[in-house]
N, C-alpha and C. Protein backbone atom coordinates (compact mmCIF):
# COMPACT_ATOMS: atom_id res chain seq x y z
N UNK A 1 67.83 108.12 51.71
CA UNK A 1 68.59 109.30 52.07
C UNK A 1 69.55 108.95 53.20
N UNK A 2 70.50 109.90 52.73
CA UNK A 2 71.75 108.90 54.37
C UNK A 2 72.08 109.77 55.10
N UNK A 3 71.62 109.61 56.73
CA UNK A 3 72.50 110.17 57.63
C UNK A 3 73.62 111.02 57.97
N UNK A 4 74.34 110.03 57.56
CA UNK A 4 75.57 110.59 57.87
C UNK A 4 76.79 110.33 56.17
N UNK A 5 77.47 111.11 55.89
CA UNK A 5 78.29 111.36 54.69
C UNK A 5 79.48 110.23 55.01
N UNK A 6 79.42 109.51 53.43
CA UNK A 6 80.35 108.55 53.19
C UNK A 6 81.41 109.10 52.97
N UNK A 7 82.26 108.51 52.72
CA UNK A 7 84.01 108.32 52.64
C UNK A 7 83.96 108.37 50.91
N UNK A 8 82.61 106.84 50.64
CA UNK A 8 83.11 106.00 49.98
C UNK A 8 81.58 106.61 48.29
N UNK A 9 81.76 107.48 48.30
CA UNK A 9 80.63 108.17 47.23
C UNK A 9 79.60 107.44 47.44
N UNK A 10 78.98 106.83 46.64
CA UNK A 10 77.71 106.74 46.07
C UNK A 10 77.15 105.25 47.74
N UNK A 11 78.19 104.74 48.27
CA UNK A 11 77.96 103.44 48.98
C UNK A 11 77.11 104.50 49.79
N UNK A 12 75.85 103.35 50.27
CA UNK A 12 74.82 103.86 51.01
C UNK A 12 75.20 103.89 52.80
N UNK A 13 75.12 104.77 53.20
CA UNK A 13 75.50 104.33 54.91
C UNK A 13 74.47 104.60 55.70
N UNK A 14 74.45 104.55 57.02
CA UNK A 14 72.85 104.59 58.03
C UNK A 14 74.18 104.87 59.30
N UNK A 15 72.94 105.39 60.27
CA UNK A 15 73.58 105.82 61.57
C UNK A 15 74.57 104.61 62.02
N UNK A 16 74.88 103.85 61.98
CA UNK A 16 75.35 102.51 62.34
C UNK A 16 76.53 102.33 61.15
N UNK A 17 76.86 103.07 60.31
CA UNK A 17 77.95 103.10 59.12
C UNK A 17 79.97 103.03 59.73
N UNK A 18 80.20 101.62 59.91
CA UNK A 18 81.55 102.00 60.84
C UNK A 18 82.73 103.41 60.54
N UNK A 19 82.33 103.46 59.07
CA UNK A 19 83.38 104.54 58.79
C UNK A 19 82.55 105.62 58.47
N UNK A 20 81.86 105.95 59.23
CA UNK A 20 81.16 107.42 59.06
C UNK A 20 82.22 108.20 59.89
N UNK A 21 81.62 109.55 59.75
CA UNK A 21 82.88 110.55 60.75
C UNK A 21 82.28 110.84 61.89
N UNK A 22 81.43 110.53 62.28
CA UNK A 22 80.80 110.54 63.63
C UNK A 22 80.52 109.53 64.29
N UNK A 23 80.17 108.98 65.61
CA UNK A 23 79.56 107.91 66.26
C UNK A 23 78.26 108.69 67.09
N UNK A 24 76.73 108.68 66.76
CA UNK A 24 75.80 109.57 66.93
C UNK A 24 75.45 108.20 68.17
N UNK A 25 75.26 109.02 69.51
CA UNK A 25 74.32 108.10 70.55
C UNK A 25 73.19 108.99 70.69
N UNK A 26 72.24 108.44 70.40
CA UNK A 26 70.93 108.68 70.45
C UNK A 26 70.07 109.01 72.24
N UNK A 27 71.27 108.21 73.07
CA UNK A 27 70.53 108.59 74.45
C UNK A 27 71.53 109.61 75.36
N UNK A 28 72.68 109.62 74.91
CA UNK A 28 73.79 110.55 75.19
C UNK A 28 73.05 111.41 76.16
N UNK A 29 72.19 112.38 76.02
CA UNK A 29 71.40 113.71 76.25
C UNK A 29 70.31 113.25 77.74
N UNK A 30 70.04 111.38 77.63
CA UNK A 30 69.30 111.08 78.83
C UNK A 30 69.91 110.95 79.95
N UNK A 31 68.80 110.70 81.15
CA UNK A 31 69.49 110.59 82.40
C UNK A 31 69.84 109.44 82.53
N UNK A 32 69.56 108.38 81.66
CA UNK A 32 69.91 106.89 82.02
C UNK A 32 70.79 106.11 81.58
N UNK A 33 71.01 105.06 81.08
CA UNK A 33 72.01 104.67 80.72
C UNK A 33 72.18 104.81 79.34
N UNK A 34 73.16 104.37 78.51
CA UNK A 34 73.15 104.87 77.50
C UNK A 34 73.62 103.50 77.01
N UNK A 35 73.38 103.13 75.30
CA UNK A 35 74.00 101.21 74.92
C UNK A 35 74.95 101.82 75.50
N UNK A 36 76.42 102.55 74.75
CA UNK A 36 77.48 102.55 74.56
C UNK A 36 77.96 102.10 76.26
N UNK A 37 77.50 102.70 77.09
CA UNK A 37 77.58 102.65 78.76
C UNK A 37 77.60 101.45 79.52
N UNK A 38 78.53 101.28 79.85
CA UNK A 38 78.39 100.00 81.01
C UNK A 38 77.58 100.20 82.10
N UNK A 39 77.76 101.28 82.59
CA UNK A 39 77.17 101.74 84.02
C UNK A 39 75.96 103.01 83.67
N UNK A 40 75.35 103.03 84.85
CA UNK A 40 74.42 104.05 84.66
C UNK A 40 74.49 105.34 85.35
N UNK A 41 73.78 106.42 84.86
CA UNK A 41 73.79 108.11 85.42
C UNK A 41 75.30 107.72 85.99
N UNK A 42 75.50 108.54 84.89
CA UNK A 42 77.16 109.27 85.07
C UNK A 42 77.22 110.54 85.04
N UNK A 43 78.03 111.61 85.42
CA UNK A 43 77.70 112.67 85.68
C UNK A 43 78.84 113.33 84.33
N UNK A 44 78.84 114.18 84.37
CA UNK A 44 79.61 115.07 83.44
C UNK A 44 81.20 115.31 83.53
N UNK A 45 81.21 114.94 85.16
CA UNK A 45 82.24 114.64 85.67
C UNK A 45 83.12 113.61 85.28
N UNK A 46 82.12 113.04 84.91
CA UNK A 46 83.23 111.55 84.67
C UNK A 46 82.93 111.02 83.63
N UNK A 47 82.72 112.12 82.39
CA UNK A 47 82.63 111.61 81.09
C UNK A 47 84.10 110.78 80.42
N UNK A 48 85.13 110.88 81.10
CA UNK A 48 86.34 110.27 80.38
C UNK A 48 86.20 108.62 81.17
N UNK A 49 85.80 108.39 81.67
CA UNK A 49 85.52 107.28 81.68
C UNK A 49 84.92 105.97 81.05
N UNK A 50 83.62 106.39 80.20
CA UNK A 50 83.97 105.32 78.86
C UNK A 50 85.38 105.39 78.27
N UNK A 51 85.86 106.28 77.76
CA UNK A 51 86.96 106.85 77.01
C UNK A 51 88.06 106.29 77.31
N UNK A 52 88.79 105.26 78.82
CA UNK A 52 89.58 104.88 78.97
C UNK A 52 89.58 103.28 78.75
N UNK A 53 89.67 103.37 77.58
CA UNK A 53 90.25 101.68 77.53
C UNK A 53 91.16 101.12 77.90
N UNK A 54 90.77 100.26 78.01
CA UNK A 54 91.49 98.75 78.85
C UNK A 54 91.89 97.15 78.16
N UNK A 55 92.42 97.19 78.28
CA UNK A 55 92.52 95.70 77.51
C UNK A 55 93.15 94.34 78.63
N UNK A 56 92.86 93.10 78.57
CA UNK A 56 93.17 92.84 79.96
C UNK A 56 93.39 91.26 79.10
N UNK A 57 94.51 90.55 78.95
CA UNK A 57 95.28 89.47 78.49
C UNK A 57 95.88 89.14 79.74
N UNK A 58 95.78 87.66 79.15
CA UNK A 58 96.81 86.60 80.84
C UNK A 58 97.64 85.45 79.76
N UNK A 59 98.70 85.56 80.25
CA UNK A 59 99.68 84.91 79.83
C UNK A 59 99.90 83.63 80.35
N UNK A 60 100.91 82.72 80.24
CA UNK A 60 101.06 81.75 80.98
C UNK A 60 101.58 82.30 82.51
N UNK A 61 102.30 83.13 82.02
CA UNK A 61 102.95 83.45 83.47
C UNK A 61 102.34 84.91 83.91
N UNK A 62 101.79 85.72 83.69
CA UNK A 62 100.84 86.67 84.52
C UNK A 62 99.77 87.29 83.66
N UNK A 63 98.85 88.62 84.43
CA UNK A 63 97.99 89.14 83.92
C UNK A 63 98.36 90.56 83.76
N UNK A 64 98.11 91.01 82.46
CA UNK A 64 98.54 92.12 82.04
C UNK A 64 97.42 92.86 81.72
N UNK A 65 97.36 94.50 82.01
CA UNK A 65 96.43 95.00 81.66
C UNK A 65 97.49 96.20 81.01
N UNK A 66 96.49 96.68 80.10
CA UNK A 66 96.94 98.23 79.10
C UNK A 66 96.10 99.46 79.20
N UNK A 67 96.31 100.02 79.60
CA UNK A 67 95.14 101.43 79.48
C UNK A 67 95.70 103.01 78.69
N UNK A 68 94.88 103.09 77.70
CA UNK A 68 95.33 103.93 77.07
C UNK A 68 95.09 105.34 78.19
N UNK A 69 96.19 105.79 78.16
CA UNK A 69 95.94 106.91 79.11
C UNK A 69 96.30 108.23 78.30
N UNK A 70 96.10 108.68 76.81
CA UNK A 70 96.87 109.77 76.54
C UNK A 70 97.18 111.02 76.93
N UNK A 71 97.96 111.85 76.89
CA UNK A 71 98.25 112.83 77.55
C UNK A 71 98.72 113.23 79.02
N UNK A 72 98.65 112.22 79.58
CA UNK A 72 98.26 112.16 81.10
C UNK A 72 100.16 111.83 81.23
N UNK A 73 100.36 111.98 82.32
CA UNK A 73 101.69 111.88 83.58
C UNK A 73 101.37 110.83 84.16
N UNK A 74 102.61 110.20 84.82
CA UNK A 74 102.19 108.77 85.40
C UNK A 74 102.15 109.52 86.84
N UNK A 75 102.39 110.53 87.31
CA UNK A 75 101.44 111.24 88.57
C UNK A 75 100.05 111.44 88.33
N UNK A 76 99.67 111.45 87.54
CA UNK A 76 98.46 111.75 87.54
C UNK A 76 97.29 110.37 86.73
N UNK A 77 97.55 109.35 87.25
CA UNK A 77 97.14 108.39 87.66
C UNK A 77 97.60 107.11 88.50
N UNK A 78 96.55 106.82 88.95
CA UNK A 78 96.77 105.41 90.25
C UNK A 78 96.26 104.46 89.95
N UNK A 79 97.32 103.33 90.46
CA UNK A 79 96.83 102.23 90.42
C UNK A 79 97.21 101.57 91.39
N UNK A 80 95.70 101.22 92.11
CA UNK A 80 95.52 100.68 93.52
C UNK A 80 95.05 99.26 93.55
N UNK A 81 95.37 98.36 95.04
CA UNK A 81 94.29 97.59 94.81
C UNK A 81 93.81 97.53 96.12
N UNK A 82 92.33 97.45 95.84
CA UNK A 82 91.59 97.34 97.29
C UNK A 82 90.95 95.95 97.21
N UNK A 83 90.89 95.82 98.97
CA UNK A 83 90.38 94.34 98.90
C UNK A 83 90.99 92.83 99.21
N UNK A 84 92.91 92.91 98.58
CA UNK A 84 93.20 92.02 98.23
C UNK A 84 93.14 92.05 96.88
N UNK A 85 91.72 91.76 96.29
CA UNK A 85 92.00 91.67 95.00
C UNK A 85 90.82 92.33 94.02
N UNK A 86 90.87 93.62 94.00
CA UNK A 86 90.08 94.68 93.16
C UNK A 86 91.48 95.24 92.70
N UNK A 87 91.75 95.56 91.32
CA UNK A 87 92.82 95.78 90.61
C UNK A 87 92.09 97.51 90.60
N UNK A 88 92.47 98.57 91.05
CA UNK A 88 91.47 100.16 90.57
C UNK A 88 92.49 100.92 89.51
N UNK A 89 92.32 101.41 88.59
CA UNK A 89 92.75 102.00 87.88
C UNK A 89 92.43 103.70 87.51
N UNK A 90 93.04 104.40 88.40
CA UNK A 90 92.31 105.71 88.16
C UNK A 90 92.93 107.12 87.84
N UNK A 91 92.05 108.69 87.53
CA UNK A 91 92.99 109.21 87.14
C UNK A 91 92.14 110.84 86.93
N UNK A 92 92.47 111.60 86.35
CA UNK A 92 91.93 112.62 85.69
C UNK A 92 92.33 113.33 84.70
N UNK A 93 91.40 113.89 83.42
CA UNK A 93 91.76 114.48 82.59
C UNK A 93 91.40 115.57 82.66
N UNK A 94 92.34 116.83 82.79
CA UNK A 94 91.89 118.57 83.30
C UNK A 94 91.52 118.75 81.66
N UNK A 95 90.78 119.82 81.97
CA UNK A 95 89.86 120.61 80.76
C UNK A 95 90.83 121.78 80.30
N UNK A 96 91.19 122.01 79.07
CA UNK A 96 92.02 123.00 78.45
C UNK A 96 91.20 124.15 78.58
N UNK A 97 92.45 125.11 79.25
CA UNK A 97 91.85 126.77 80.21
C UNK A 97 91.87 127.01 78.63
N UNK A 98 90.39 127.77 78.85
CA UNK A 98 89.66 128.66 77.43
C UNK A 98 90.16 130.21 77.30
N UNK A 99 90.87 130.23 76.01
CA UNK A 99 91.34 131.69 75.86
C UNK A 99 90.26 132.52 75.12
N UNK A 100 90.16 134.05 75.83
CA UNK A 100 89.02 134.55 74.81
C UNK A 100 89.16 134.64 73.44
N UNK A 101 90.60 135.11 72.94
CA UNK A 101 90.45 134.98 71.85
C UNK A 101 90.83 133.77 70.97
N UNK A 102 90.36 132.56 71.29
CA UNK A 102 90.24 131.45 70.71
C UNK A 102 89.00 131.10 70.43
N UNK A 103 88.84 130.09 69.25
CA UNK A 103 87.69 129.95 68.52
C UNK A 103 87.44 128.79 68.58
N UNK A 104 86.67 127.90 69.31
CA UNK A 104 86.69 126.43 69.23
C UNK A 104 85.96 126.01 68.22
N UNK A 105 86.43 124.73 67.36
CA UNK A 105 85.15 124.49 66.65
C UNK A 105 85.01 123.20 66.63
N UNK A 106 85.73 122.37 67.20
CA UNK A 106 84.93 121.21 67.77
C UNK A 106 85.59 120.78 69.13
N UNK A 107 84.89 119.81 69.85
CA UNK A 107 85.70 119.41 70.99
C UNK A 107 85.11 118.29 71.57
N UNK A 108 86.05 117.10 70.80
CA UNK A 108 86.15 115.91 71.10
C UNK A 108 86.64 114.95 72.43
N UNK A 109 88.11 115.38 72.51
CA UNK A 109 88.34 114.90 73.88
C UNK A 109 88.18 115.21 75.05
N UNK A 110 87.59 114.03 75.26
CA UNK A 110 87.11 113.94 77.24
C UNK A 110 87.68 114.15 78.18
N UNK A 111 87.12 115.01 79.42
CA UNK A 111 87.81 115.64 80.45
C UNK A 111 87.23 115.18 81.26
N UNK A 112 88.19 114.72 82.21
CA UNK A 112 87.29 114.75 84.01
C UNK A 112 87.67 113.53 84.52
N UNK A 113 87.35 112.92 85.50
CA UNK A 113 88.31 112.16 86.63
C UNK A 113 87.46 110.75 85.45
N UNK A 114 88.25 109.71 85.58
CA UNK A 114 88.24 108.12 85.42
C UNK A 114 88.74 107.69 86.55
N UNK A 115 87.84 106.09 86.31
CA UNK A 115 88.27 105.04 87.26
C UNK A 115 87.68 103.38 86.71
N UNK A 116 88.31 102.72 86.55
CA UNK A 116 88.36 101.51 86.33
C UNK A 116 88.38 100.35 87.25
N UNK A 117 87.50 99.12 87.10
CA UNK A 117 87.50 98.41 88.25
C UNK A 117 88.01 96.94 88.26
N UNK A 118 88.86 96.09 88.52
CA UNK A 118 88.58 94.61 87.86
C UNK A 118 89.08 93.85 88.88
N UNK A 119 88.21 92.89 89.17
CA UNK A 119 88.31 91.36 90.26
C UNK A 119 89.32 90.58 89.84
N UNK A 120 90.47 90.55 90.15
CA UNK A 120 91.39 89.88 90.28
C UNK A 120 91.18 88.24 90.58
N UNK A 121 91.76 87.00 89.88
CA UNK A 121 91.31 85.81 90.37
C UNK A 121 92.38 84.96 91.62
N UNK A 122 92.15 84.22 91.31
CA UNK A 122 92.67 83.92 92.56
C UNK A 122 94.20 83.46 92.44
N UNK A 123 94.70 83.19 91.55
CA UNK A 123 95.89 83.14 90.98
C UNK A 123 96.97 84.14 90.50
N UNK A 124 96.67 85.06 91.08
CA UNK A 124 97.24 86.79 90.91
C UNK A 124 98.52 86.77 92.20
N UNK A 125 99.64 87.44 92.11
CA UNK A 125 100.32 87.25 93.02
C UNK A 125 100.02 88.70 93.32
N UNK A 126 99.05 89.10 94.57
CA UNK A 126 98.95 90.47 94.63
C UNK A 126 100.40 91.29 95.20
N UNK A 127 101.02 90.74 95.64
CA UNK A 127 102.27 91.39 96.20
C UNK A 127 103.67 91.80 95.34
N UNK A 128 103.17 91.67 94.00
CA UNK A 128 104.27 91.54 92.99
C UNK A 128 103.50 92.16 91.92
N UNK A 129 102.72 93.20 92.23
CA UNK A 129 102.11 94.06 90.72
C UNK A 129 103.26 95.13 90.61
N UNK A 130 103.64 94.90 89.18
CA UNK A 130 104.73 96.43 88.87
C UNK A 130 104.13 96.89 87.62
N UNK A 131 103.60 98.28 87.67
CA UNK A 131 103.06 99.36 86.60
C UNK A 131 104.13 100.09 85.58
N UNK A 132 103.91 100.40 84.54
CA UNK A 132 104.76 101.62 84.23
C UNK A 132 103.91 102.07 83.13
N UNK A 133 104.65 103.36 82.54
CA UNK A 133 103.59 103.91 81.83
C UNK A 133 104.61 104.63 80.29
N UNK A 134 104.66 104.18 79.26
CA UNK A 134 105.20 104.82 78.36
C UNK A 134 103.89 105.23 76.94
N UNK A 135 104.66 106.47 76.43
CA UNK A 135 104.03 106.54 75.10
C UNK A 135 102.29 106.82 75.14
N UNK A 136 102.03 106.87 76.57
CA UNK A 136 100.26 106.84 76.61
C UNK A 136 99.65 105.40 77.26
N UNK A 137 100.56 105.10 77.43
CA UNK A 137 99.72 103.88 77.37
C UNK A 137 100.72 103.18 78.78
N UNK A 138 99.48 103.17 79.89
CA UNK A 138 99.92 102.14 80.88
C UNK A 138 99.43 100.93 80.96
N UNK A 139 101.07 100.15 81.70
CA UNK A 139 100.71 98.64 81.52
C UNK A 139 101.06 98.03 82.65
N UNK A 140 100.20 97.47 83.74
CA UNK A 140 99.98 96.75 84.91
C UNK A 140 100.16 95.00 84.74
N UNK A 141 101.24 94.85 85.57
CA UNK A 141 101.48 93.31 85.48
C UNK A 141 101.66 92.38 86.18
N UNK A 142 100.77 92.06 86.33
CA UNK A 142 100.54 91.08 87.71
C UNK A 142 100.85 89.41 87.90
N UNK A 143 102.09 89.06 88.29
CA UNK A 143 102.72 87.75 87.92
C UNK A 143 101.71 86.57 88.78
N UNK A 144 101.62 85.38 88.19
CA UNK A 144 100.44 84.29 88.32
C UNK A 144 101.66 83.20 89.51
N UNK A 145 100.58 82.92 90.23
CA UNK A 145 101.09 82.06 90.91
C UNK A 145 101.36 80.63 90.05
N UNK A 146 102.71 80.05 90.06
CA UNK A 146 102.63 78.85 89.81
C UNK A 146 101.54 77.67 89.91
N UNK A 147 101.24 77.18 89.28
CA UNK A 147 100.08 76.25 89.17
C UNK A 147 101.39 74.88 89.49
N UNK A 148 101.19 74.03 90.70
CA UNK A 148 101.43 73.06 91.77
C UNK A 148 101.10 71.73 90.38
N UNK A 149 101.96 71.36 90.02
CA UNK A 149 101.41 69.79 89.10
C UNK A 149 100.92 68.54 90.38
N UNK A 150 100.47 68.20 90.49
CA UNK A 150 100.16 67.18 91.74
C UNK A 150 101.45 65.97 91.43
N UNK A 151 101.76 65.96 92.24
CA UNK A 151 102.56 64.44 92.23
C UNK A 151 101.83 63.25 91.42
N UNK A 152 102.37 62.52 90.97
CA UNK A 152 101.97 61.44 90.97
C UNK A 152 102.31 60.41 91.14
N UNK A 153 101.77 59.53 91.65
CA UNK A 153 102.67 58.47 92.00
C UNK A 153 102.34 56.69 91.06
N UNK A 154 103.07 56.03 90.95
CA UNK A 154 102.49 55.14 89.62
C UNK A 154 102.43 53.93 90.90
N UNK A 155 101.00 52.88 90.70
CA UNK A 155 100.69 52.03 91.69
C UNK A 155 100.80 50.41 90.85
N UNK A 156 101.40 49.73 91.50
CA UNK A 156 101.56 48.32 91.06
C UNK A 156 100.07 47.77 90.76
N UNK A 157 99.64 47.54 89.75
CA UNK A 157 98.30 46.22 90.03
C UNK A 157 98.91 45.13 90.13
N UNK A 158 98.66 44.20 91.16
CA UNK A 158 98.36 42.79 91.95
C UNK A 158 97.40 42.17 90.82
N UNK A 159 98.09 40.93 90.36
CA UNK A 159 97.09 39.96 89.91
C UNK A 159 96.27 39.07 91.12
């Protein structure tokens, strides 16, 4: 018997089915961590925080990060760095004011403050990060310090 309803007729699927129409977490409802969760006891507050992906590629010449931010204003997120070199990525998603005579019948997207964290290496030129944000999607770019080739110098061998 299956779970959750296929796409695909008769093909058998289980809670774990990639193209089911749901993604069911089983600990969602606990106080602890949850797989899907990196971190633990999160509050309700900051349920959009799984929700903000990140993607984080380095080039020859810098490190680029992407964060899907949809809906959002580039006021209404920051990107800081503390430390020297903690890259923070943060923000909030307000909750759509409820009309009485509206009828919700499902409600998927996540509301409430995000924040993102990432250790910068040591090859980051922190003084030269430039952000911008189009289409949903912001992109942080942080140019790499030249990597120094060592000299070399070529030495005679002496018979």
């Amino acid at each position: 018997m299956s779970l959750i309803p296929s796409f695909f007729g008769s093909r058998r699927s289980s809670i774990f089915d990639p193209f089911s129409l749901d993604v069911w977490d089983p600990f969602k409802d606990f106080p602890f961590s949850s797989p899907s969760s990196s971190l633990s006891t999160r509050s309700s507050e900051t349920s959009a925080f799984v929700n903000t992906r990140i993607d984080w590629k380095e080039t020859p010449e810098a490190h680029v990060f992407k964060a899907d931010v949809p809906g959002l204003k580039k006021e209404e997120v920051k990107v800081e760095v503390e430390d020297d070199r903690v890259l923070q990525i943060s923000g909030e998603r307000n909750v759509e004011k409820e009309d009485k005579n509206d009828t919700w019948h499902r409600v998927e997207r996540s509301s409430g403050k995000f924040m993102r964290r990432f250790r910068l290496p040591e090859n980051a030129k922190m003084d030269q990060i430039k952000a911008s944000m189009e289409n949903g999607v912001l992109t942080v770019t942080i140019p790499k310090l030249e990597v120094k080739k060592p000299d070399v110098k070529s030495v005679e061998i002496s018979s």
